[in-house]
PDB file of N, CA and C in Angstrom:
ATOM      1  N   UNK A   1      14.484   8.138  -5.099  1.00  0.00           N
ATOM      2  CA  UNK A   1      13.723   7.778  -3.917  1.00  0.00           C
ATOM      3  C   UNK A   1      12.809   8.937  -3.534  1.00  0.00           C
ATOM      4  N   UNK A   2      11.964   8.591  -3.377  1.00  0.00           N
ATOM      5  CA  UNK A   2      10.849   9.554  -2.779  1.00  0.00           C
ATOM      6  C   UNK A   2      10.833   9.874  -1.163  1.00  0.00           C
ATOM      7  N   UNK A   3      11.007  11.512  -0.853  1.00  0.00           N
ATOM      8  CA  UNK A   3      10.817  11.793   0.183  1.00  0.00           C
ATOM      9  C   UNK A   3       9.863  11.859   1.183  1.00  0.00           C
ATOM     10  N   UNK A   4       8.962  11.517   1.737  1.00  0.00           N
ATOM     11  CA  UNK A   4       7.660  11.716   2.131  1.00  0.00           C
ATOM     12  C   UNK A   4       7.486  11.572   3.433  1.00  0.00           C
ATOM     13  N   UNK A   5       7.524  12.600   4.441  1.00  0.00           N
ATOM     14  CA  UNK A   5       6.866  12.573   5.793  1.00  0.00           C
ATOM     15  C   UNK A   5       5.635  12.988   6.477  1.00  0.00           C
ATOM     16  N   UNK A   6       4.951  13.072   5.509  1.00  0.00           N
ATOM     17  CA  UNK A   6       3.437  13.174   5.823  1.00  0.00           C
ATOM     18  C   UNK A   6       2.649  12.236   5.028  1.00  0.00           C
ATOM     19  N   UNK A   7       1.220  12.142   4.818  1.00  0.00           N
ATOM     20  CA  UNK A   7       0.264  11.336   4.389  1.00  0.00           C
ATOM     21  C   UNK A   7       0.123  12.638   3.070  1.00  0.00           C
ATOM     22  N   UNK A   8      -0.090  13.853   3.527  1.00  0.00           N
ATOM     23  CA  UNK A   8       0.255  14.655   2.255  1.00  0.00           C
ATOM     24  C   UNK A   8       1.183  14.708   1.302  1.00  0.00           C
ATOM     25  N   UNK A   9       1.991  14.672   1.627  1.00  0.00           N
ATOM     26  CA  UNK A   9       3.527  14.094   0.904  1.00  0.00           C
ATOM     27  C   UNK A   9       3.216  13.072  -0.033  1.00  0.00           C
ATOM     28  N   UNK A  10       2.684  12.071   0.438  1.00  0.00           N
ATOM     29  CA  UNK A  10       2.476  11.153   0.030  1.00  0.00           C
ATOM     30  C   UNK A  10       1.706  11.237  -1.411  1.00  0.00           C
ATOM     31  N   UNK A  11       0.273  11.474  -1.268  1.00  0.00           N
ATOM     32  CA  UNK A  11      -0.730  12.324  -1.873  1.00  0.00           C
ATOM     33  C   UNK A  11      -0.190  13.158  -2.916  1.00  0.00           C
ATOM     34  N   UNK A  12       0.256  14.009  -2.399  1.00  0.00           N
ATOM     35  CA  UNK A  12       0.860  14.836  -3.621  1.00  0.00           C
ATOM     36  C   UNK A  12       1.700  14.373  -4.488  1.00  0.00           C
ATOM     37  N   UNK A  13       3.068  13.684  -3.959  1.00  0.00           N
ATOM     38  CA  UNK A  13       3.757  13.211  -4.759  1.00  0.00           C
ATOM     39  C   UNK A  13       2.777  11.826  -6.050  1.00  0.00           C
ATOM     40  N   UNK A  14       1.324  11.087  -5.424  1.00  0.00           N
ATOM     41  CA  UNK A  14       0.893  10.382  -6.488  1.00  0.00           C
ATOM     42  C   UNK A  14       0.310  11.067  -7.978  1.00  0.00           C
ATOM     43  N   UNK A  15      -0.321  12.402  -7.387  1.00  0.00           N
ATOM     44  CA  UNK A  15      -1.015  13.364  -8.180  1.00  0.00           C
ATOM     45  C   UNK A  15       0.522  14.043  -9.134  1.00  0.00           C
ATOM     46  N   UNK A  16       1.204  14.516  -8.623  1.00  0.00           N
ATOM     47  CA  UNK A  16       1.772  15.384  -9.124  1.00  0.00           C
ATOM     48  C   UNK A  16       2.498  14.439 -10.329  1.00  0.00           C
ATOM     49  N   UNK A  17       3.038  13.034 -10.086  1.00  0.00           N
ATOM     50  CA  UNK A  17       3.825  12.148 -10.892  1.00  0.00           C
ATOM     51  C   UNK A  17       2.790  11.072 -11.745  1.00  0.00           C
ATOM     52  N   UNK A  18       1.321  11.306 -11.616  1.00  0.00           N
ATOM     53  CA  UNK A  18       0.427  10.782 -12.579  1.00  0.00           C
ATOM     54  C   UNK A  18       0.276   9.559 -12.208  1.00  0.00           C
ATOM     55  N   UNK A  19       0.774   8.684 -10.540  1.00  0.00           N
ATOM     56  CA  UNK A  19       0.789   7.327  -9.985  1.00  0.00           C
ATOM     57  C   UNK A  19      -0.629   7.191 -10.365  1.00  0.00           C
ATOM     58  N   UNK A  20      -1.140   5.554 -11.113  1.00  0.00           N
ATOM     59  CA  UNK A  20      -2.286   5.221 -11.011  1.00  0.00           C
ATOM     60  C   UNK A  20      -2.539   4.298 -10.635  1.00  0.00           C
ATOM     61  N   UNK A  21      -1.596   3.494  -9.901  1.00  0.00           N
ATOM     62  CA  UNK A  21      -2.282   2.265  -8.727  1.00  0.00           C
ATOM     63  C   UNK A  21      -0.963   2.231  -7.620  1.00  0.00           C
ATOM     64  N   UNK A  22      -1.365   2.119  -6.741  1.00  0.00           N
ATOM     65  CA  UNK A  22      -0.704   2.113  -5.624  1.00  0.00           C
ATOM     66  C   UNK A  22      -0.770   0.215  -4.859  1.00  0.00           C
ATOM     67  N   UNK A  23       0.130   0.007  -5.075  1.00  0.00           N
ATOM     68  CA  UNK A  23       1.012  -1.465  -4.870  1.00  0.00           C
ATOM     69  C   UNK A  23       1.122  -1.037  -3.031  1.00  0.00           C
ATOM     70  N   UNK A  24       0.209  -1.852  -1.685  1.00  0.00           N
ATOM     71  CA  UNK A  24       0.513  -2.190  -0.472  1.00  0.00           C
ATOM     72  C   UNK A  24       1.518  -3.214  -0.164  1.00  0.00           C
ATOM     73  N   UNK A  25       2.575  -3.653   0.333  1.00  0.00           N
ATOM     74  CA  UNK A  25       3.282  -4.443   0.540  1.00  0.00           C
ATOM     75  C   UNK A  25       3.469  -5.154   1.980  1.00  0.00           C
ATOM     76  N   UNK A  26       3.424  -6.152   2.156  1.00  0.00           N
ATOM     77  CA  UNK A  26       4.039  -6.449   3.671  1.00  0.00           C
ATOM     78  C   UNK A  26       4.302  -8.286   3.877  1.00  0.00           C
ATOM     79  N   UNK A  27       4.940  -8.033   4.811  1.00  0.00           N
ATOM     80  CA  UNK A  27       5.206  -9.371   4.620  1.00  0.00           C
ATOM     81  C   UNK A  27       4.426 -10.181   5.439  1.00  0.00           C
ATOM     82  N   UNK A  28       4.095 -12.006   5.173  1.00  0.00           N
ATOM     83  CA  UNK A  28       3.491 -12.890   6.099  1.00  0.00           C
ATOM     84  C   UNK A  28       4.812 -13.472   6.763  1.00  0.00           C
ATOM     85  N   UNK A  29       3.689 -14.427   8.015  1.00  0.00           N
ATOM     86  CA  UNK A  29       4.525 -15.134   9.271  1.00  0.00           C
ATOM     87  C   UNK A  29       5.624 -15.783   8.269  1.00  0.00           C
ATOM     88  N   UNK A  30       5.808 -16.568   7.269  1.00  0.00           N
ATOM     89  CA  UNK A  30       6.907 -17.222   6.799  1.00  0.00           C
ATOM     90  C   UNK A  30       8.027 -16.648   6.372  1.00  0.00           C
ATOM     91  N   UNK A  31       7.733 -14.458   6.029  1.00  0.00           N
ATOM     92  CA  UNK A  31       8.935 -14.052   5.489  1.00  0.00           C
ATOM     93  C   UNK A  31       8.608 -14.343   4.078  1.00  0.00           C
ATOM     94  N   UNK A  32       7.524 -14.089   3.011  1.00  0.00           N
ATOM     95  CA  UNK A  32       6.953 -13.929   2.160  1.00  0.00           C
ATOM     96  C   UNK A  32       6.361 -12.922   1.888  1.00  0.00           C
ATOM     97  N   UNK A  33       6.749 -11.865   0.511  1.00  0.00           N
ATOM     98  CA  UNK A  33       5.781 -10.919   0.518  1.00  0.00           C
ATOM     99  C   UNK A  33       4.467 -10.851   0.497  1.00  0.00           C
ATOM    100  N   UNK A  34       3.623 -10.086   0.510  1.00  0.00           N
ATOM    101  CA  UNK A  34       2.433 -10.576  -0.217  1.00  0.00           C
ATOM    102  C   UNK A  34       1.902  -8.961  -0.538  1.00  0.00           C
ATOM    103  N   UNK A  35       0.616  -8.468  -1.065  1.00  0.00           N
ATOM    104  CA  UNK A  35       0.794  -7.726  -1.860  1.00  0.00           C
ATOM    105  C   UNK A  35      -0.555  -7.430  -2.001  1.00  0.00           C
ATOM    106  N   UNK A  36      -1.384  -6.291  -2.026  1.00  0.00           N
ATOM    107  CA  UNK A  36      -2.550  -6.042  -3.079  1.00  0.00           C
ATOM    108  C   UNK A  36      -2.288  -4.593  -3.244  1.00  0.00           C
ATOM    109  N   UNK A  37      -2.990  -4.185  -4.247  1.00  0.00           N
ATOM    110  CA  UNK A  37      -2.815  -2.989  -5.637  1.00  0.00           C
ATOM    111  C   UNK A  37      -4.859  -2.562  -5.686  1.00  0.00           C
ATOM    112  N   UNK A  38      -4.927  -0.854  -5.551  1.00  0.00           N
ATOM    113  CA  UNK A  38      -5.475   0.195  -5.632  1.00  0.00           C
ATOM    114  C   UNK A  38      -5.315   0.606  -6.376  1.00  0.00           C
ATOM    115  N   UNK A  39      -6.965   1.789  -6.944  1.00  0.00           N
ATOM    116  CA  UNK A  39      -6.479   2.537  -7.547  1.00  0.00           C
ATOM    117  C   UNK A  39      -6.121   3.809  -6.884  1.00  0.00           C
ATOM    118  N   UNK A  40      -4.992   4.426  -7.727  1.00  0.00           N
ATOM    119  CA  UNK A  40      -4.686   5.728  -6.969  1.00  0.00           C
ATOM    120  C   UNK A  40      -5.779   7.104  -6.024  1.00  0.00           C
ATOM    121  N   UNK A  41      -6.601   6.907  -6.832  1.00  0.00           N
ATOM    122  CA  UNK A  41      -7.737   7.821  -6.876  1.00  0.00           C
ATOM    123  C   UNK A  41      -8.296   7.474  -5.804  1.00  0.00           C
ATOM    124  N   UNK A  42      -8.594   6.240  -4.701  1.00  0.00           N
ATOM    125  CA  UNK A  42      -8.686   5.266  -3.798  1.00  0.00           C
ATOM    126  C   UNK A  42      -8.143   5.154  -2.689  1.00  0.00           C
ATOM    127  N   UNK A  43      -6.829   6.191  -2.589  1.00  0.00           N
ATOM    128  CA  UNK A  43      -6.173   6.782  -1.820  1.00  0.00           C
ATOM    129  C   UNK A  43      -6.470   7.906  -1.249  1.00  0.00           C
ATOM    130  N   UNK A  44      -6.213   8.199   0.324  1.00  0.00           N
ATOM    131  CA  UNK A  44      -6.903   9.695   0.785  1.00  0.00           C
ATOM    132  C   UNK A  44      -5.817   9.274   1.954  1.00  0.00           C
ATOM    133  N   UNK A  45      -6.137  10.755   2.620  1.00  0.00           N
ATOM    134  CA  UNK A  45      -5.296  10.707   4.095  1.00  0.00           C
ATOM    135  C   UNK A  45      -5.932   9.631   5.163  1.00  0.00           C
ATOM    136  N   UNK A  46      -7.040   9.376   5.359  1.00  0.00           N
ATOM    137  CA  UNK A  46      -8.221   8.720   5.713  1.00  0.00           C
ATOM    138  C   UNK A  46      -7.442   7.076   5.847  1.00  0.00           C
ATOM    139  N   UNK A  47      -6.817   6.519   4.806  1.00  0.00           N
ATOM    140  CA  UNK A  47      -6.075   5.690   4.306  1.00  0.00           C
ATOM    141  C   UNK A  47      -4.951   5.333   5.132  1.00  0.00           C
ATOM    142  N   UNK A  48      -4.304   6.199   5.365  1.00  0.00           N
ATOM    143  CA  UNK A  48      -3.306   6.414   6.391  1.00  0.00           C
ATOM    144  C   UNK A  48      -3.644   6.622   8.137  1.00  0.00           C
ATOM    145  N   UNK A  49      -4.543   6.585   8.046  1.00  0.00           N
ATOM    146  CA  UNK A  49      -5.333   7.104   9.476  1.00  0.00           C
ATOM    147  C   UNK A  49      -6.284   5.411   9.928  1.00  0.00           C
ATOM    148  N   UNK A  50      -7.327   5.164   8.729  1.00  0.00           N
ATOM    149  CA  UNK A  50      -7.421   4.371   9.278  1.00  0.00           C
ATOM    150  C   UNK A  50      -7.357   2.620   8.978  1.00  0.00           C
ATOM    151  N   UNK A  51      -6.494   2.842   7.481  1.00  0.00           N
ATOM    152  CA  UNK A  51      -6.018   1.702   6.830  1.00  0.00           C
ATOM    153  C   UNK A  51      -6.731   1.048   5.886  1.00  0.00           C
ATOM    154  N   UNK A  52      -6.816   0.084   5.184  1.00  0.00           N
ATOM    155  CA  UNK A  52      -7.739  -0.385   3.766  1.00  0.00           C
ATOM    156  C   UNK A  52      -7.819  -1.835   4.579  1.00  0.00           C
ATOM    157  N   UNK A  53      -9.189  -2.531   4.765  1.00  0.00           N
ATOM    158  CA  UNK A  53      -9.228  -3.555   4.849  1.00  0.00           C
ATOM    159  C   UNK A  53      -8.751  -4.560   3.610  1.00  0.00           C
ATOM    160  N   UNK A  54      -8.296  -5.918   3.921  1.00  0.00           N
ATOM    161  CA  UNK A  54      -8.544  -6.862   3.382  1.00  0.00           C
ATOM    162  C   UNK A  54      -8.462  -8.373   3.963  1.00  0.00           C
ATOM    163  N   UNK A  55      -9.061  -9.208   2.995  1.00  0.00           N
ATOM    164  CA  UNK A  55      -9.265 -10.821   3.490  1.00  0.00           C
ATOM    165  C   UNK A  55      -8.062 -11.561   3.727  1.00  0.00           C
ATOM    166  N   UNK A  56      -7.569 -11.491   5.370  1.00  0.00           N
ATOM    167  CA  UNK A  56      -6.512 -12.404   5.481  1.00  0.00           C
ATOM    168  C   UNK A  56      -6.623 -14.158   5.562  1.00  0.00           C
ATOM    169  N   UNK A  57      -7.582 -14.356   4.911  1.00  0.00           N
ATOM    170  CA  UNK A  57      -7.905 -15.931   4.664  1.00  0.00           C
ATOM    171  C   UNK A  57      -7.066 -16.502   4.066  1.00  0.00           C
ATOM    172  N   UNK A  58      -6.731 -15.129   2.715  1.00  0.00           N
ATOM    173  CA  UNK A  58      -5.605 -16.200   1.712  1.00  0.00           C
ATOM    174  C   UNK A  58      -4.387 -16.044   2.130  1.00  0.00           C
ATOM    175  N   UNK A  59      -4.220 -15.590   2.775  1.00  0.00           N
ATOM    176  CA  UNK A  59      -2.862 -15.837   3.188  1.00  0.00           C
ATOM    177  C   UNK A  59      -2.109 -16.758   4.053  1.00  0.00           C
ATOM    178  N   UNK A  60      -1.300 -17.647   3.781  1.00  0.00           N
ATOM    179  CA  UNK A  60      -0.821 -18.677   5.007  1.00  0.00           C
ATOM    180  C   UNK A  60      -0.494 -18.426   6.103  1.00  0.00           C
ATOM    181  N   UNK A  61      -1.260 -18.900   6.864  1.00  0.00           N
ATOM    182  CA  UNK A  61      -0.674 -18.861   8.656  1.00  0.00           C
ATOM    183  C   UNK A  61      -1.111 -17.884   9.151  1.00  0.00           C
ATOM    184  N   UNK A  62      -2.322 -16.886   8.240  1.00  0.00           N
ATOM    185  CA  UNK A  62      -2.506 -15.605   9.040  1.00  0.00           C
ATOM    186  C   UNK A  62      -4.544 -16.132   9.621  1.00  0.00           C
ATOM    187  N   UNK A  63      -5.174 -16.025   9.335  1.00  0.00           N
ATOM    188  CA  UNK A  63      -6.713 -15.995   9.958  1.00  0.00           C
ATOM    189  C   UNK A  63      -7.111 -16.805   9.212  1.00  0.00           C
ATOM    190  N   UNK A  64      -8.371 -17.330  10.099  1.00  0.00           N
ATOM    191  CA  UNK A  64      -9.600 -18.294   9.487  1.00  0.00           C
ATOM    192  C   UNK A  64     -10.617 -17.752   8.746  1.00  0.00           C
ATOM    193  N   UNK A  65     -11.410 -18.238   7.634  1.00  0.00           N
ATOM    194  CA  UNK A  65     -12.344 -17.454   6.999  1.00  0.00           C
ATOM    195  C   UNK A  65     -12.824 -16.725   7.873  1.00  0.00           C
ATOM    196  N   UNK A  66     -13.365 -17.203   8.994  1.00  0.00           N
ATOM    197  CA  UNK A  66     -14.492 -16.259   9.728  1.00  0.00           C
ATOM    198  C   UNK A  66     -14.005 -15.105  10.524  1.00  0.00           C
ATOM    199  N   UNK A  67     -12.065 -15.309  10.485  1.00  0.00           N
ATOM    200  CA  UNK A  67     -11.274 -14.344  11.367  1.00  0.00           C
ATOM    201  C   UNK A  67     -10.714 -13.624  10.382  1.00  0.00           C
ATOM    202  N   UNK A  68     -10.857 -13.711   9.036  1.00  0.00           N
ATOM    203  CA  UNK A  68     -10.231 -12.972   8.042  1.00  0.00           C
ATOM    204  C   UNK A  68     -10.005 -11.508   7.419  1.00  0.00           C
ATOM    205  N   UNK A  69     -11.114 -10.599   8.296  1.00  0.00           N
ATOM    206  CA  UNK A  69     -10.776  -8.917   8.012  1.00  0.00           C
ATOM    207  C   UNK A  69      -9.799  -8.603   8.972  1.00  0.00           C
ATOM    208  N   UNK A  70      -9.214  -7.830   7.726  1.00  0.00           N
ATOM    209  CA  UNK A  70      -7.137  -7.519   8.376  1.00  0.00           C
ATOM    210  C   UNK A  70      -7.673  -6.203   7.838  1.00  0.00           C
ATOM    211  N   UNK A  71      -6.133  -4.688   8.282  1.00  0.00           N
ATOM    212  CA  UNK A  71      -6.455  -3.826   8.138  1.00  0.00           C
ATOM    213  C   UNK A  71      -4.574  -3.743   7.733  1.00  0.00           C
ATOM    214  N   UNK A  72      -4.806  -3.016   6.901  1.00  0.00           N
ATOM    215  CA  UNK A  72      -3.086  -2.402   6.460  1.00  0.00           C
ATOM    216  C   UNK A  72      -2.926  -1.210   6.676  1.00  0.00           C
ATOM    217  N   UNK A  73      -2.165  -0.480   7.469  1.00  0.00           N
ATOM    218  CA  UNK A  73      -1.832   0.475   7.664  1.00  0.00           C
ATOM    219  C   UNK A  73      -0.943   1.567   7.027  1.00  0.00           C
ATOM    220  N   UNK A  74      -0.769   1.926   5.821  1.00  0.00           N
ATOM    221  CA  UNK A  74       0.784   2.358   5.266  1.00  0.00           C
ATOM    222  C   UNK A  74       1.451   3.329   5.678  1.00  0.00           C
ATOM    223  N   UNK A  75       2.825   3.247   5.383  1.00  0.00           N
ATOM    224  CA  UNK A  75       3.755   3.952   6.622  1.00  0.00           C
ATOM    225  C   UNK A  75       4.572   4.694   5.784  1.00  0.00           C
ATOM    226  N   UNK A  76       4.104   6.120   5.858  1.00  0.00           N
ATOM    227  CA  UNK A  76       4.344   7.215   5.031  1.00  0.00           C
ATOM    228  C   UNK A  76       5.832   6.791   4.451  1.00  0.00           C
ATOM    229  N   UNK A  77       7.060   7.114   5.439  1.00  0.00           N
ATOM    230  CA  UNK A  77       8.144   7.045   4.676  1.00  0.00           C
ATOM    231  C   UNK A  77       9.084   5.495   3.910  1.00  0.00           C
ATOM    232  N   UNK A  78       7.484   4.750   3.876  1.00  0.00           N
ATOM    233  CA  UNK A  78       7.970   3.527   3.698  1.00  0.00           C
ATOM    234  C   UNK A  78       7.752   3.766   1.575  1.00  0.00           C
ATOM    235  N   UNK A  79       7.172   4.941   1.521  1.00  0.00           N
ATOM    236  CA  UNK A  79       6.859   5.349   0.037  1.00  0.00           C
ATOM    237  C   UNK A  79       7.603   5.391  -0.832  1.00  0.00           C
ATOM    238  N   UNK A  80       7.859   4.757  -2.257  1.00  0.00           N
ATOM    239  CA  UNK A  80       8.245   4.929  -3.178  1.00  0.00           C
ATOM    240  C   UNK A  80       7.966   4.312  -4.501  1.00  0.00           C
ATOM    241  N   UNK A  81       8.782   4.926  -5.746  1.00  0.00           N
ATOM    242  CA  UNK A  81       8.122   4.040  -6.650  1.00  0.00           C
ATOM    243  C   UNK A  81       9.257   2.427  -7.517  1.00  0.00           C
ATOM    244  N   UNK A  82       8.412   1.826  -7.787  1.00  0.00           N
ATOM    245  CA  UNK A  82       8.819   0.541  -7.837  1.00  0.00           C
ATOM    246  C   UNK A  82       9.628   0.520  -9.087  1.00  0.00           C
ATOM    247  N   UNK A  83      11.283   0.245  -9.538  1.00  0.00           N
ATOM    248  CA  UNK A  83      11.852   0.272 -11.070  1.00  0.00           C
ATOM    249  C   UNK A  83      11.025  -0.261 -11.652  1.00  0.00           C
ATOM    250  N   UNK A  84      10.386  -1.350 -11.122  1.00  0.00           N
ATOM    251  CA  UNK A  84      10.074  -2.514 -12.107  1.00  0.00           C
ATOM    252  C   UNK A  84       8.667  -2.208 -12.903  1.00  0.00           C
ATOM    253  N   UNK A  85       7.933  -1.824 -12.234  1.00  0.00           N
ATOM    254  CA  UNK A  85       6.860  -1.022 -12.670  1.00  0.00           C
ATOM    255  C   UNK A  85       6.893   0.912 -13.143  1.00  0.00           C
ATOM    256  N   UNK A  86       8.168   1.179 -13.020  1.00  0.00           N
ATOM    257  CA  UNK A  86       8.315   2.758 -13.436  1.00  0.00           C
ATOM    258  C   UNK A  86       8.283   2.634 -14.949  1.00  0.00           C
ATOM    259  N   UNK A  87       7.457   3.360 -15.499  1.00  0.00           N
ATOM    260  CA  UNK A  87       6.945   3.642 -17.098  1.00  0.00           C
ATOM    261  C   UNK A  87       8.368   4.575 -17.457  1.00  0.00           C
ATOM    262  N   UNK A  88       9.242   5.322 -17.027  1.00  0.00           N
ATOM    263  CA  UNK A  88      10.128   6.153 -17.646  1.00  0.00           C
ATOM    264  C   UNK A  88       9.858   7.792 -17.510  1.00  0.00           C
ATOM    265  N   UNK A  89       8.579   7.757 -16.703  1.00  0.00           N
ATOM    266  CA  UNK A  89       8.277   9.514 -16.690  1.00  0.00           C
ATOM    267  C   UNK A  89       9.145  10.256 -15.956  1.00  0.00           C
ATOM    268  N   UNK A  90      10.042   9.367 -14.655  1.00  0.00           N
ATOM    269  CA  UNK A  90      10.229  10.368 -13.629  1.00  0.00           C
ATOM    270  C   UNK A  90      11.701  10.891 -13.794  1.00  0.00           C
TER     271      UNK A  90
END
């Protein structure tokens, strides 16, 4: 498990372990994950401060096309890396 209480933490630990896409997670109103993927390099503190837009159109039960820019926020110690996608480096 990855320790991380800063947005630096964060940062460093992608650089230092060679992370090259960073997987956002959260869940919709039904209790469904849902999901979009960055590239690492795409990541900054900035990120954490003031979040990555995206189109909540596709998602069920969340906004109308025309209400559809959402903002994700990620939450430093919510960080880690995924088994399922771990290549074997760490």
């Amino acid at each position: 498990m990855v320790e991380c209480k800063s947005p630096q933490d964060v940062l460093s630990f992608i650089q230092k372990e060679e992370i090259e896409i960073v997987d956002f997670r959260f869940m919709d109103f039904p209790g469904l994950w849902q999901h979009f993927s960055v590239p690492a390099d795409s990541v900054d503190e900035g990120t954490f401060q003031s979040g990555l837009g995206f189109d909540g159109s596709s998602i069920r039960g969340w906004q109308a096309i025309n209400e559809s820019d959402m903002i994700v926020k990620p939450v430093v110690d919510s960080a880690f890396v995924d088994p399922f996608y771990h290549s074997g480096r760490l």
